[in-house]
PDB file of N, CA and C in Angstrom:
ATOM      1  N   UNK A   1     101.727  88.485 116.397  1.00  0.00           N
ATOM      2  CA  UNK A   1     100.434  89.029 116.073  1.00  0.00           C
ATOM      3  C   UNK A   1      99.730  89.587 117.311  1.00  0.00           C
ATOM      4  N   UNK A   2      99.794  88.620 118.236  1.00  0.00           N
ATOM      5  CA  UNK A   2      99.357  89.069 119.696  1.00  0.00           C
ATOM      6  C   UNK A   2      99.419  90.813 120.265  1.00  0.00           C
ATOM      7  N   UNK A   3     101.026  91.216 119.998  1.00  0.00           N
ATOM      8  CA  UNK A   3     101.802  92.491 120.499  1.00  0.00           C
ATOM      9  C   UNK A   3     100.775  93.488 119.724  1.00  0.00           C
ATOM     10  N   UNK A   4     100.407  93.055 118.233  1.00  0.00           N
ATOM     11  CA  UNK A   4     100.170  94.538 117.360  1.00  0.00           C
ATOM     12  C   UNK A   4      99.070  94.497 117.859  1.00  0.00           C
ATOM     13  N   UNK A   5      97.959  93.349 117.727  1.00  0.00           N
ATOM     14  CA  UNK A   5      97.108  93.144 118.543  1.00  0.00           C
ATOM     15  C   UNK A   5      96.430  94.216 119.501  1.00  0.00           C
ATOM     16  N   UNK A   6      97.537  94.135 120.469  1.00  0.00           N
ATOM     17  CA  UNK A   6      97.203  94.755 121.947  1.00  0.00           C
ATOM     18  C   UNK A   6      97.399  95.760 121.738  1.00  0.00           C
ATOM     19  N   UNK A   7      98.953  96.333 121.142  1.00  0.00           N
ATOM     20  CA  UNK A   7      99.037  97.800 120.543  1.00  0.00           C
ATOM     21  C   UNK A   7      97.684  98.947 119.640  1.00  0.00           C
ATOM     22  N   UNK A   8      96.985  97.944 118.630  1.00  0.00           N
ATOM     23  CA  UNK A   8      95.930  98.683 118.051  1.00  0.00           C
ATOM     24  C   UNK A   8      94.818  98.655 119.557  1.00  0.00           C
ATOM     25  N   UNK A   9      94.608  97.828 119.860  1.00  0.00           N
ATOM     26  CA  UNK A   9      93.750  98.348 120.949  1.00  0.00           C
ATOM     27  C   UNK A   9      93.802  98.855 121.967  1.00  0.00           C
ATOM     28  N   UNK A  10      95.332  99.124 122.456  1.00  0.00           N
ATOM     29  CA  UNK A  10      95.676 100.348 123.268  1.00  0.00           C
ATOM     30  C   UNK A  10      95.021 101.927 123.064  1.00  0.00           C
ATOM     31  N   UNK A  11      95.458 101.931 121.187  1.00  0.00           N
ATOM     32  CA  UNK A  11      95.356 103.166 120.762  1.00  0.00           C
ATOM     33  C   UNK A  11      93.378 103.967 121.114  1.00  0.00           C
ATOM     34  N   UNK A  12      93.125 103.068 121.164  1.00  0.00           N
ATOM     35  CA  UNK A  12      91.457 102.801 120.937  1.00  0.00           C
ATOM     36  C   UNK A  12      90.319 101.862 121.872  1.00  0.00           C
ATOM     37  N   UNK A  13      90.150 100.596 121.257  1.00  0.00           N
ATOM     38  CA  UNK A  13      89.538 100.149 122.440  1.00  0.00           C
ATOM     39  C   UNK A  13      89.656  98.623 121.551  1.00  0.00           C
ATOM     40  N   UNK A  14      89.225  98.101 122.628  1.00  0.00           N
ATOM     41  CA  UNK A  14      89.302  96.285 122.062  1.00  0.00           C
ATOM     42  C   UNK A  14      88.453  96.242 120.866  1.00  0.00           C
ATOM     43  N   UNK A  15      87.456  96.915 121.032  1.00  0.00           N
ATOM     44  CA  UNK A  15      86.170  96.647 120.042  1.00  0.00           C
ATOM     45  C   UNK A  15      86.305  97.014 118.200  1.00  0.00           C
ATOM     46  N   UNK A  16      87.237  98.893 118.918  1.00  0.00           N
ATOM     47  CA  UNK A  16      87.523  99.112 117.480  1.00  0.00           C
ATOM     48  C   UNK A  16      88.801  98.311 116.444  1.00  0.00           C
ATOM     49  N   UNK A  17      89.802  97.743 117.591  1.00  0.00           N
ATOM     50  CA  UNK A  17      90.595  97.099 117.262  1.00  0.00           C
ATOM     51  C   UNK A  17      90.548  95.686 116.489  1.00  0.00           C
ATOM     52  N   UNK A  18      89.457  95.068 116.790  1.00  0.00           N
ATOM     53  CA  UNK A  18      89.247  93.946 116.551  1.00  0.00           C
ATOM     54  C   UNK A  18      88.323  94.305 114.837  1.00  0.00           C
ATOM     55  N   UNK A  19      87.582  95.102 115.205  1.00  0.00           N
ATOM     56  CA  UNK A  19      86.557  95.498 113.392  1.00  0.00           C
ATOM     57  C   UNK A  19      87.804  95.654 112.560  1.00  0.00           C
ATOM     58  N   UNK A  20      89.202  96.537 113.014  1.00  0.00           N
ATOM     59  CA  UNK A  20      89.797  97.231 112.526  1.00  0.00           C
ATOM     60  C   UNK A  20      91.078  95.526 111.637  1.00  0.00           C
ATOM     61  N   UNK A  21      90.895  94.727 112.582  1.00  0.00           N
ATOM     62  CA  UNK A  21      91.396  93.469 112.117  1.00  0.00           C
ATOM     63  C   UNK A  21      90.799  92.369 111.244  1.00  0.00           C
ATOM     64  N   UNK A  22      89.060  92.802 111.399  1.00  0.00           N
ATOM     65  CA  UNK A  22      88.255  91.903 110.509  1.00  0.00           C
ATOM     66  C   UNK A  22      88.198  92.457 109.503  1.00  0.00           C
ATOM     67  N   UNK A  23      88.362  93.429 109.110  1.00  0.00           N
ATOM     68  CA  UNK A  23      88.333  94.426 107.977  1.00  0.00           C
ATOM     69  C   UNK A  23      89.412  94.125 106.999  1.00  0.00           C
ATOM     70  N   UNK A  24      91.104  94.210 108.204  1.00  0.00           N
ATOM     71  CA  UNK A  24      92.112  94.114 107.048  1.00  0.00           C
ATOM     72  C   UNK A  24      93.293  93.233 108.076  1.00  0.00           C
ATOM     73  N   UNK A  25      92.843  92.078 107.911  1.00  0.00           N
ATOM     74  CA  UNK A  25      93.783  91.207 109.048  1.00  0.00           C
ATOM     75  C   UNK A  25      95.190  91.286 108.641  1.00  0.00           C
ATOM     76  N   UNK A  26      95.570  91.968 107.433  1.00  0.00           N
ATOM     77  CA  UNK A  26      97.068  92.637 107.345  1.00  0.00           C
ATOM     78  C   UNK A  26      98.041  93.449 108.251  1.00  0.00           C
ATOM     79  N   UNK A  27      96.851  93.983 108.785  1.00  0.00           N
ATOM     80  CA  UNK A  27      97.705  95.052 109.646  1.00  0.00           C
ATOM     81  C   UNK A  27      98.077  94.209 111.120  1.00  0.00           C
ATOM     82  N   UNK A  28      97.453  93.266 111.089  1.00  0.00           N
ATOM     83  CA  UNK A  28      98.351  92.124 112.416  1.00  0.00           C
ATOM     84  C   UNK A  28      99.840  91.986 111.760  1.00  0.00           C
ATOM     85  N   UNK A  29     100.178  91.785 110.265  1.00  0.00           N
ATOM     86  CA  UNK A  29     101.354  92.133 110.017  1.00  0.00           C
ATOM     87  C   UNK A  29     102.718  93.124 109.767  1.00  0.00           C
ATOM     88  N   UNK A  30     101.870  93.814 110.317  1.00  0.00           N
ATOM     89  CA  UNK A  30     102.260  94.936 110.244  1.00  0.00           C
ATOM     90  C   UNK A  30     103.517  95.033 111.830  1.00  0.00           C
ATOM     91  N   UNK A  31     104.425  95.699 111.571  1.00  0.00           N
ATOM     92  CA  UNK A  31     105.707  96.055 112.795  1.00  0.00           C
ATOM     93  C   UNK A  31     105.343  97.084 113.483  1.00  0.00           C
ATOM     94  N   UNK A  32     105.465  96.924 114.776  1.00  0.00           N
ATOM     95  CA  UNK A  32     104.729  97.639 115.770  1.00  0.00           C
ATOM     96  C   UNK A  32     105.807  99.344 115.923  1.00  0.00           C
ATOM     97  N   UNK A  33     107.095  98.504 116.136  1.00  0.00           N
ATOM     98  CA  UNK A  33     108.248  99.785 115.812  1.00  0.00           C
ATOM     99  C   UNK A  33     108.404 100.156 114.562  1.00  0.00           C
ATOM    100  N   UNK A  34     108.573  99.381 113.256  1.00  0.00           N
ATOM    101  CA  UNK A  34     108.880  99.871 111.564  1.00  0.00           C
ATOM    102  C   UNK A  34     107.612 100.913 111.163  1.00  0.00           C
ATOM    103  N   UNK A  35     106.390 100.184 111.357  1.00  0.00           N
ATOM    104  CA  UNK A  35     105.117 100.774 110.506  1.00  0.00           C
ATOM    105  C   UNK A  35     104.036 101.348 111.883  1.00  0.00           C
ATOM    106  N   UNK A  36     103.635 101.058 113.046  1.00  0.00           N
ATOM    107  CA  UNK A  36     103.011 101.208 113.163  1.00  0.00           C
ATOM    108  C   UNK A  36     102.711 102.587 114.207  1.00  0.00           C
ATOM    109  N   UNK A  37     104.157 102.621 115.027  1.00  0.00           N
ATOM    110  CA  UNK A  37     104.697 103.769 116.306  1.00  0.00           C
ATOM    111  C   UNK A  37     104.856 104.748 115.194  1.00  0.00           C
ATOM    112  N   UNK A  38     105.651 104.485 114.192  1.00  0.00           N
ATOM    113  CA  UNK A  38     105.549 106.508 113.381  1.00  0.00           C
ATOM    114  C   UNK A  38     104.974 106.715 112.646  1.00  0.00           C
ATOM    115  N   UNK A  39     103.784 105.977 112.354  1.00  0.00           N
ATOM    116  CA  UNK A  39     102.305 106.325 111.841  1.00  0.00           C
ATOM    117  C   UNK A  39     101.604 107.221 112.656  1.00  0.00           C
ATOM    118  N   UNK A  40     101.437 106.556 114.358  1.00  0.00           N
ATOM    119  CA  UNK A  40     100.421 106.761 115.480  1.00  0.00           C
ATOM    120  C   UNK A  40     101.217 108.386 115.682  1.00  0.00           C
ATOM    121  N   UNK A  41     102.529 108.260 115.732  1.00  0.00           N
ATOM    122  CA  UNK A  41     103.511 109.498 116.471  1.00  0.00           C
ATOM    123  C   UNK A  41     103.065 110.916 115.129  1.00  0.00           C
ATOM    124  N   UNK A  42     102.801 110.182 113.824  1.00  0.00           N
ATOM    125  CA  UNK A  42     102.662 110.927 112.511  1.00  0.00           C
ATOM    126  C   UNK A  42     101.425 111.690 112.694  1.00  0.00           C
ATOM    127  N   UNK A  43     100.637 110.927 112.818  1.00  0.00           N
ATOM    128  CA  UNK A  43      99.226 111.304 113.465  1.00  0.00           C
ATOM    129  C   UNK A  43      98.684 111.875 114.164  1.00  0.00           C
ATOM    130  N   UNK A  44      99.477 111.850 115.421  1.00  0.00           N
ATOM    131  CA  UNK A  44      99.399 112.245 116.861  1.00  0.00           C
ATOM    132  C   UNK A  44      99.879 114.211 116.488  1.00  0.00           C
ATOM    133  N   UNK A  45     101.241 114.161 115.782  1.00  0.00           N
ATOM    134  CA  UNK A  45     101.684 115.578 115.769  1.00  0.00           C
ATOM    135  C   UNK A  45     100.934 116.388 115.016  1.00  0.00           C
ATOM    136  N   UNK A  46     100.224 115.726 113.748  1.00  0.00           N
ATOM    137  CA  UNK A  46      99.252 116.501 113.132  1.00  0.00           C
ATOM    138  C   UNK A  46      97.709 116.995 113.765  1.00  0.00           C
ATOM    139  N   UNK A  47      97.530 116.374 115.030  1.00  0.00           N
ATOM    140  CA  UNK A  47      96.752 116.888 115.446  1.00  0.00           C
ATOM    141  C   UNK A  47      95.199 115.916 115.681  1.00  0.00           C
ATOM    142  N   UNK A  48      95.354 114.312 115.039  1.00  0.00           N
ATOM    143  CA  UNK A  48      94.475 113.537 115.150  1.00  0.00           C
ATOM    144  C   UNK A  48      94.506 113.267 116.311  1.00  0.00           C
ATOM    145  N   UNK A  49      92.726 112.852 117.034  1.00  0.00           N
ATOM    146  CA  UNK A  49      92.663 112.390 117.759  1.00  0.00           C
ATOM    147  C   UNK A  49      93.337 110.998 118.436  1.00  0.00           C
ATOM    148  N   UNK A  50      93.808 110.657 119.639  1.00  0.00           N
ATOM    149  CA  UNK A  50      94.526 109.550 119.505  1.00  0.00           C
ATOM    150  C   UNK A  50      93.402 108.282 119.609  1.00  0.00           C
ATOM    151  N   UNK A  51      91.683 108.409 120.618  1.00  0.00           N
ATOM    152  CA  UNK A  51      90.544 107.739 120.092  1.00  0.00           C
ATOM    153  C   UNK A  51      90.298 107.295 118.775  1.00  0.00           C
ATOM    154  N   UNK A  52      90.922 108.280 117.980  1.00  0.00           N
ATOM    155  CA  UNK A  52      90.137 107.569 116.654  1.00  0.00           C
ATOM    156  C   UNK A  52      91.333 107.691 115.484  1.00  0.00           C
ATOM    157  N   UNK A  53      92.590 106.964 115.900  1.00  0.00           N
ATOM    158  CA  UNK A  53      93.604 106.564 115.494  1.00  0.00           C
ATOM    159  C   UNK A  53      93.461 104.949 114.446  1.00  0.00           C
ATOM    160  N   UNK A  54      92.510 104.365 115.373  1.00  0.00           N
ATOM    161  CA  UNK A  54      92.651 103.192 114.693  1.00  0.00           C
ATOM    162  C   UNK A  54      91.325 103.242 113.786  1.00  0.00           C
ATOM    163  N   UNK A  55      90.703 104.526 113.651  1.00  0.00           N
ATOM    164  CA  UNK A  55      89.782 104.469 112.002  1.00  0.00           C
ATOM    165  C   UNK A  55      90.576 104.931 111.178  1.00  0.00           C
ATOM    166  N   UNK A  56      91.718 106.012 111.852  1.00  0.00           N
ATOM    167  CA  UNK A  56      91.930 106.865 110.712  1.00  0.00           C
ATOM    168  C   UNK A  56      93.163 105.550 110.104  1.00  0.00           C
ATOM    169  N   UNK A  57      93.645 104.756 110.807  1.00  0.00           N
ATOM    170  CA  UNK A  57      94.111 103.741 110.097  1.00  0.00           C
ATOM    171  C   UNK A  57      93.838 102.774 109.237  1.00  0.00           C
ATOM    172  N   UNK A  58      92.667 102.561 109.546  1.00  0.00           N
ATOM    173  CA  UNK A  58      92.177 101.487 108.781  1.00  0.00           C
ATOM    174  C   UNK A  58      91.731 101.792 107.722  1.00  0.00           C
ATOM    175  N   UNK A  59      91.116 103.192 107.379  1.00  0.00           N
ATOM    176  CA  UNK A  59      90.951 104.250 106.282  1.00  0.00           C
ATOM    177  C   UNK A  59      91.864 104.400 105.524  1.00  0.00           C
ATOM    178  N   UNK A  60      92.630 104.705 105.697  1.00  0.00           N
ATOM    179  CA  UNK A  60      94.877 104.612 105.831  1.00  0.00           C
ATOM    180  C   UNK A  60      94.832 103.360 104.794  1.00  0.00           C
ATOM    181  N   UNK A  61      94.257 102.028 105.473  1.00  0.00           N
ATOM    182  CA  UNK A  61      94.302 100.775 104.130  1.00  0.00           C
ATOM    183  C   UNK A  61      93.532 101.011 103.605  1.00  0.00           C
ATOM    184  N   UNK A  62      92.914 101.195 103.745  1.00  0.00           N
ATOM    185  CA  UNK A  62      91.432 101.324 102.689  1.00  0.00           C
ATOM    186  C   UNK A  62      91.956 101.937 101.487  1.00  0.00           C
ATOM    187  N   UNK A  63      92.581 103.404 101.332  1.00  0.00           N
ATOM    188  CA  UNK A  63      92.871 103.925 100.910  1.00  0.00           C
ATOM    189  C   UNK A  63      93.719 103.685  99.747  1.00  0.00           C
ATOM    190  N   UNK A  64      94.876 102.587 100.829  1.00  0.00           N
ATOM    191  CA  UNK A  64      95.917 102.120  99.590  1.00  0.00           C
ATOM    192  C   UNK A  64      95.590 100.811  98.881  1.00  0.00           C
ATOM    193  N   UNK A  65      94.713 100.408  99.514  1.00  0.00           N
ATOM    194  CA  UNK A  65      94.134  99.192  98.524  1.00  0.00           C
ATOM    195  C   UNK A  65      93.231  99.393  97.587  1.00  0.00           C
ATOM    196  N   UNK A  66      92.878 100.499  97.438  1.00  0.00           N
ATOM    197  CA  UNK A  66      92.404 101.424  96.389  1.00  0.00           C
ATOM    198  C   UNK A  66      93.007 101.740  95.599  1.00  0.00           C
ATOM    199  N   UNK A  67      94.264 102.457  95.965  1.00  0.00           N
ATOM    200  CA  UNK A  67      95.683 102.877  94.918  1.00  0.00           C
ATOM    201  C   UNK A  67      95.580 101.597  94.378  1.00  0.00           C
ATOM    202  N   UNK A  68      96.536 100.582  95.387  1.00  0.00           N
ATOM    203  CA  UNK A  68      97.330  99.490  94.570  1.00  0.00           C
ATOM    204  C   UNK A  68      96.619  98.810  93.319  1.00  0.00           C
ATOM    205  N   UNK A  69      94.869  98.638  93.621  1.00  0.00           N
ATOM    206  CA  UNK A  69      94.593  97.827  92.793  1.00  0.00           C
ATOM    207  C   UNK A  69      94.128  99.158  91.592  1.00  0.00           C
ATOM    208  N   UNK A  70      94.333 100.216  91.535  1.00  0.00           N
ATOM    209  CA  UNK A  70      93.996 101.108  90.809  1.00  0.00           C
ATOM    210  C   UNK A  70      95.134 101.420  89.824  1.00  0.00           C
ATOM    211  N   UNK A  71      95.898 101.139  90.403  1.00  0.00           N
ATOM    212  CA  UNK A  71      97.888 101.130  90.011  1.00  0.00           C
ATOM    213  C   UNK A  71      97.672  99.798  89.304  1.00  0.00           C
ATOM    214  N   UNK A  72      97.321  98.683  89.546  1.00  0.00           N
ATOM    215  CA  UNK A  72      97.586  97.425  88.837  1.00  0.00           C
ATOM    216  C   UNK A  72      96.768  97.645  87.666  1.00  0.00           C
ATOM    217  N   UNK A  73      95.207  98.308  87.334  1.00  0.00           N
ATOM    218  CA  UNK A  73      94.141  98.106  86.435  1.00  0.00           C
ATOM    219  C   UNK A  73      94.754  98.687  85.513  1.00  0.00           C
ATOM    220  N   UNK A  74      95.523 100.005  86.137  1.00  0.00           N
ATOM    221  CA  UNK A  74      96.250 101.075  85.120  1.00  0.00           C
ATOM    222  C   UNK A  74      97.318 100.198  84.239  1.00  0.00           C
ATOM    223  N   UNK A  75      98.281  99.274  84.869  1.00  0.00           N
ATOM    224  CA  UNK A  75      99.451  98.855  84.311  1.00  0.00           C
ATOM    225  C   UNK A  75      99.068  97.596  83.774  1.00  0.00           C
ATOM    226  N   UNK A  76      97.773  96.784  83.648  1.00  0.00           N
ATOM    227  CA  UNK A  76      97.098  95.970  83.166  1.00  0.00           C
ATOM    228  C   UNK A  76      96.525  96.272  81.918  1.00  0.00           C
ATOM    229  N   UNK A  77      95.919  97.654  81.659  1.00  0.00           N
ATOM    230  CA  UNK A  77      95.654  98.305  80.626  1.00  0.00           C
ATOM    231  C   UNK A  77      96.344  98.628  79.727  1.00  0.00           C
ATOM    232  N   UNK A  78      97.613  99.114  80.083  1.00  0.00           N
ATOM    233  CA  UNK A  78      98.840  99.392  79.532  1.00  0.00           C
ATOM    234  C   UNK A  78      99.182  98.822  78.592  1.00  0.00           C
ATOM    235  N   UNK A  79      99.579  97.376  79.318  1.00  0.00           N
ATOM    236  CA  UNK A  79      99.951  95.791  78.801  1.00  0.00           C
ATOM    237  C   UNK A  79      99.610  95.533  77.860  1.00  0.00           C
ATOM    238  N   UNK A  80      98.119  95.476  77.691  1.00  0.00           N
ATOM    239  CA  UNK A  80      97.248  95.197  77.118  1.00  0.00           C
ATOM    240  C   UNK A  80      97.295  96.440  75.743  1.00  0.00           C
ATOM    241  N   UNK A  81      96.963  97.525  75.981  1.00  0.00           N
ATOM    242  CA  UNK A  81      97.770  98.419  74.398  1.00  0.00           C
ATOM    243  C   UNK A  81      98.835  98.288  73.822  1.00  0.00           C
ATOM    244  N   UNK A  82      99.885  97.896  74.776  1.00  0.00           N
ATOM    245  CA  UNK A  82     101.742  97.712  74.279  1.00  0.00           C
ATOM    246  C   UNK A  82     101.228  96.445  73.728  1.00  0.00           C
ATOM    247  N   UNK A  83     100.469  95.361  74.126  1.00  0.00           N
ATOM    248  CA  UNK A  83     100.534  94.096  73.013  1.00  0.00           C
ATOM    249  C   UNK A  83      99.578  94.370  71.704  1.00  0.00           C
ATOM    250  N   UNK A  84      98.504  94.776  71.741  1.00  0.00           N
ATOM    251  CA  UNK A  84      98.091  95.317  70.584  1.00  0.00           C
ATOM    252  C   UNK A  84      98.658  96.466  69.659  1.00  0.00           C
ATOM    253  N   UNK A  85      99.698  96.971  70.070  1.00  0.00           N
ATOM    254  CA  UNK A  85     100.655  97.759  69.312  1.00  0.00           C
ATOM    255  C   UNK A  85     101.186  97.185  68.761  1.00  0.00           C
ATOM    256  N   UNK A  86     102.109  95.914  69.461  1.00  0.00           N
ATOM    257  CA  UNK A  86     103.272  95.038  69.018  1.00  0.00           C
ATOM    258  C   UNK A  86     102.685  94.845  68.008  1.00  0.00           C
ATOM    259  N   UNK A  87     101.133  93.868  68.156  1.00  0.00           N
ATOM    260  CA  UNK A  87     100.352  93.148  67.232  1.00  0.00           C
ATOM    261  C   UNK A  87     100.290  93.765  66.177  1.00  0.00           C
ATOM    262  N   UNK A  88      99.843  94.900  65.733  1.00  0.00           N
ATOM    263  CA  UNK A  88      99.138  95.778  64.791  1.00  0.00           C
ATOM    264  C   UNK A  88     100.564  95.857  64.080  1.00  0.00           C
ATOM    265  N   UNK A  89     101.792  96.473  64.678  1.00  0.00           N
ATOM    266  CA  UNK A  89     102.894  96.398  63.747  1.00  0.00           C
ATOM    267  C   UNK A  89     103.524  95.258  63.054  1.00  0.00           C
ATOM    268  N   UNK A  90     103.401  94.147  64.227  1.00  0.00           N
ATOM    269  CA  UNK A  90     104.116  93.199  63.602  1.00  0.00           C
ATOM    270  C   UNK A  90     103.314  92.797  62.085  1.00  0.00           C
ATOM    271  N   UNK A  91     102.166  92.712  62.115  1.00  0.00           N
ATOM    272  CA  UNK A  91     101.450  92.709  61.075  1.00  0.00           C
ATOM    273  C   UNK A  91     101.067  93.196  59.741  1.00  0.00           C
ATOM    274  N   UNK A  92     101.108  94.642  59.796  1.00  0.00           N
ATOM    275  CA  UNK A  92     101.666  95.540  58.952  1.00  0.00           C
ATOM    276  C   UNK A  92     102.920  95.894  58.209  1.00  0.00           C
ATOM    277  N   UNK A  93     103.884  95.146  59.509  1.00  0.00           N
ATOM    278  CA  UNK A  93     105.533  95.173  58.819  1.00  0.00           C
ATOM    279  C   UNK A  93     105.880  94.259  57.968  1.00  0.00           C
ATOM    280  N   UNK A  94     106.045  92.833  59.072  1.00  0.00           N
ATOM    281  CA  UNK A  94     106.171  91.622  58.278  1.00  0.00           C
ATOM    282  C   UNK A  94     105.143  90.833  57.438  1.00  0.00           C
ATOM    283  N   UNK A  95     104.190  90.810  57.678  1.00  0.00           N
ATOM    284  CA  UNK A  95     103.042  90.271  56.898  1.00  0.00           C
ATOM    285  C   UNK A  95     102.328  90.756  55.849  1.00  0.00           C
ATOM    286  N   UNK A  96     102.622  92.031  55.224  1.00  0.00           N
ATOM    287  CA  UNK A  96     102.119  92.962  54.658  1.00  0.00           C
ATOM    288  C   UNK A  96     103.495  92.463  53.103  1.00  0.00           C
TER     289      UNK A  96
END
């Protein structure tokens, strides 16, 4: 945890690094070589500042924790019609 740690606040500064960890203490889990070097390198070629790397990251979660739980409400909803389908037929078929 220490390494990513030091790595996000390389990119930036101790200060933003640390909000950027109270915000989403996930990204301490995060792999410094898997997820986090060809994000910064992703970033870097498009033309973001490398100062304000660690907002546009944390925005970055923000973002997908938005999807995911937007992705779950969707497939929760779903669920929830496919069993009242089941319901409504089974009812009409056999009980009828």
């Amino acid at each position: 945890m220490k390494p990513t740690f030091e790595y996000l606040a390389s990119l930036s500064s101790h200060a933003a690094a640390t909000k950027a960890v109270r915000r989403y203490p996930a990204l301490l889990g995060l792999s410094i070589s898997a997820n986090l070097q060809p994000t910064v390198a992703y970033l870097q070629s498009v033309g973001v500042d490398v100062g304000r790397l660690i907002q546009v990251i944390y925005i970055y979660v923000y973002i997908y924790i938005y999807i995911y739980i937007y992705i779950y409400i969707y497939i929760y909803i779903y669920m929830c019609v496919c069993v009242c389908v089941c319901v409504y037929m089974y009812i009409h078929i056999y009980i009828r």
